[in-house]
Protein backbone atom coordinates (compact mmCIF):
# COMPACT_ATOMS: atom_id res chain seq x y z
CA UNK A 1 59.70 108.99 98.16
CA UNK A 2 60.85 110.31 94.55
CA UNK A 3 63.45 109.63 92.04
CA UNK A 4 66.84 110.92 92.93
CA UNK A 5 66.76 111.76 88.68
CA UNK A 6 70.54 111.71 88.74
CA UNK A 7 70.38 111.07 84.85
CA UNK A 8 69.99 114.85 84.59
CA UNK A 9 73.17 115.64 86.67
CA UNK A 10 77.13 115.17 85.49
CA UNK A 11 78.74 112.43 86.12
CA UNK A 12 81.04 114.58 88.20
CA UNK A 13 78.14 115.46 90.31
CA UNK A 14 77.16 112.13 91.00
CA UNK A 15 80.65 111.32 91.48
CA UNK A 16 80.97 114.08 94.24
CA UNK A 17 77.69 112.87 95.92
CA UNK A 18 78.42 109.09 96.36
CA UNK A 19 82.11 110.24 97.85
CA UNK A 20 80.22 113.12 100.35
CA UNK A 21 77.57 110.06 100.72
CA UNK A 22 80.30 107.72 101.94
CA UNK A 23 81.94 110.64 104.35
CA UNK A 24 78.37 111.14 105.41
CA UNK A 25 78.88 108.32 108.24
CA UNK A 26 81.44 108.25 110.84
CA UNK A 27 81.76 104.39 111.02
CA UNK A 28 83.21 104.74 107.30
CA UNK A 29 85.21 107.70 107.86
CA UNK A 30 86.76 105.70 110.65
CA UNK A 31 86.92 102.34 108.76
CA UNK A 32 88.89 103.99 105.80
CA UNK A 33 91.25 106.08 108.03
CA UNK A 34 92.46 102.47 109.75
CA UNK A 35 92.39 100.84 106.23
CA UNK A 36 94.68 103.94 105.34
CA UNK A 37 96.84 103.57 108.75
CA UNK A 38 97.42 99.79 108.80
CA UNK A 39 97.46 99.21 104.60
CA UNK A 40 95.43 96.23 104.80
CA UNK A 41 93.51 94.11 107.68
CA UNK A 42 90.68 91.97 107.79
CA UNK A 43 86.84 92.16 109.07
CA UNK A 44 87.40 91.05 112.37
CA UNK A 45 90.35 93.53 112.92
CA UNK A 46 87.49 96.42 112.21
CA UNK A 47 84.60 95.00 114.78
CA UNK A 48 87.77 95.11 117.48
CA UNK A 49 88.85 98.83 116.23
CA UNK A 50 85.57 100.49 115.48
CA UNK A 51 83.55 99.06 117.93
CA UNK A 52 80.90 97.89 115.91
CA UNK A 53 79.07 94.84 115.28
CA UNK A 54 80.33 92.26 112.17
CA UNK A 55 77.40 93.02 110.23
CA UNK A 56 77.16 96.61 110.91
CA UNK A 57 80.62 97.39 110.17
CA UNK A 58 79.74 94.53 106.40
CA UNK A 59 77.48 96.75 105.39
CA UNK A 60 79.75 99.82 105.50
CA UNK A 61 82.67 97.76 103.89
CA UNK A 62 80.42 96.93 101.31
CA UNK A 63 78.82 100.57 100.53
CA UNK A 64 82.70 101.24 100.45
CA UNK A 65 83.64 98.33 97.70
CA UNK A 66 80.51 99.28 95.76
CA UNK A 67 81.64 102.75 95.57
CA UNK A 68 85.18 101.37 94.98
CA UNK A 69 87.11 103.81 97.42
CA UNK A 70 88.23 99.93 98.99
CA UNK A 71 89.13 96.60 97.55
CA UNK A 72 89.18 93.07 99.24
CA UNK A 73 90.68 89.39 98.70
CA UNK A 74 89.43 86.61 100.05
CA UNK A 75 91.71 84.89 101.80
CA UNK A 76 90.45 81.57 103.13
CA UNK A 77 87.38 82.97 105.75
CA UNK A 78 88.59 85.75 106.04
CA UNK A 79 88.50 89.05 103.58
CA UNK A 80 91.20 91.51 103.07
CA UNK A 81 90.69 94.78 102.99
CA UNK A 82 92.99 97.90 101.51
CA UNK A 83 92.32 101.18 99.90
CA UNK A 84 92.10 101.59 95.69
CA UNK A 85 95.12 103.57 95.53
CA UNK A 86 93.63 104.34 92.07
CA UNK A 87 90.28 105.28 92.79
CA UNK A 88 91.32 107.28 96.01
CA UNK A 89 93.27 109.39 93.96
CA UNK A 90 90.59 110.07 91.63
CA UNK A 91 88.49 110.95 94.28
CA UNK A 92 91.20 112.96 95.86
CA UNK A 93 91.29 115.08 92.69
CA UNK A 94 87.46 115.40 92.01
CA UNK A 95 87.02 116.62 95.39
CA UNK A 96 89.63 118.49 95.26
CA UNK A 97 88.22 120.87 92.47
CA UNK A 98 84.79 121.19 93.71
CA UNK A 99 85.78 122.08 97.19
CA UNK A 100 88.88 124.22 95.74
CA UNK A 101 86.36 126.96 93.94
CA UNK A 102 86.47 130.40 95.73
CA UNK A 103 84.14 132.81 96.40
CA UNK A 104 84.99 136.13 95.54
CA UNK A 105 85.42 137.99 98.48
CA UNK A 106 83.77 141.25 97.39
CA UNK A 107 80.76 139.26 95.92
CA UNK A 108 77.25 140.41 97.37
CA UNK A 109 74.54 137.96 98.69
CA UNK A 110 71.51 138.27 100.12
């Protein structure tokens, strides 16, 4: 398998392919629209909403975390999970210009 070379794209490029990367799945779509619903809640909360195993539904937490759109305290056993206000709004606005550009409507293709 090759490089994905993203040293020759933007930084807003990447940016806007680790978001679509994290939409890519529905478990995370689903995880982060609960997070956004109940403010915070804990692992165990998501295996009983999503439907998913503990470690499945880890793994997705943490892709989330890496890519910062969640944070989490530990509290005791248990972790605590909310959304990065911050970083959701930056993501809000990134996304926001690269899926706000228009195509002409009198432009020619193909």
């Amino acid at each position: 398998m090759g490089l994905a070379k993203t040293e020759i794209f933007t930084d807003e490029q990447n940016a806007i392919s680790a978001f679509a990367k994290a939409f890519s799945h529905p478990a995370r779509v689903a995880i982060l629209q609960h997070l956004y619903k109940t403010n915070t809640c804990v692992c165990g909360d998501l295996v009983n909403e999503i439907g998913l195993a503990q470690p499945t539904i880890s793994q997705h937490l943490k892709e989330l975390k890496q890519l910062g759109l969640i944070q989490g305290t530990v509290e005791g056993t248990s972790v605590c999970y909310c959304i990065n206000v911050e970083n959701w709004q930056s993501m809000k606005s990134i996304m926001f210009h690269f899926l706000n550009q228009d195509v002409a409507e009198n432009s020619s293709c193909c």
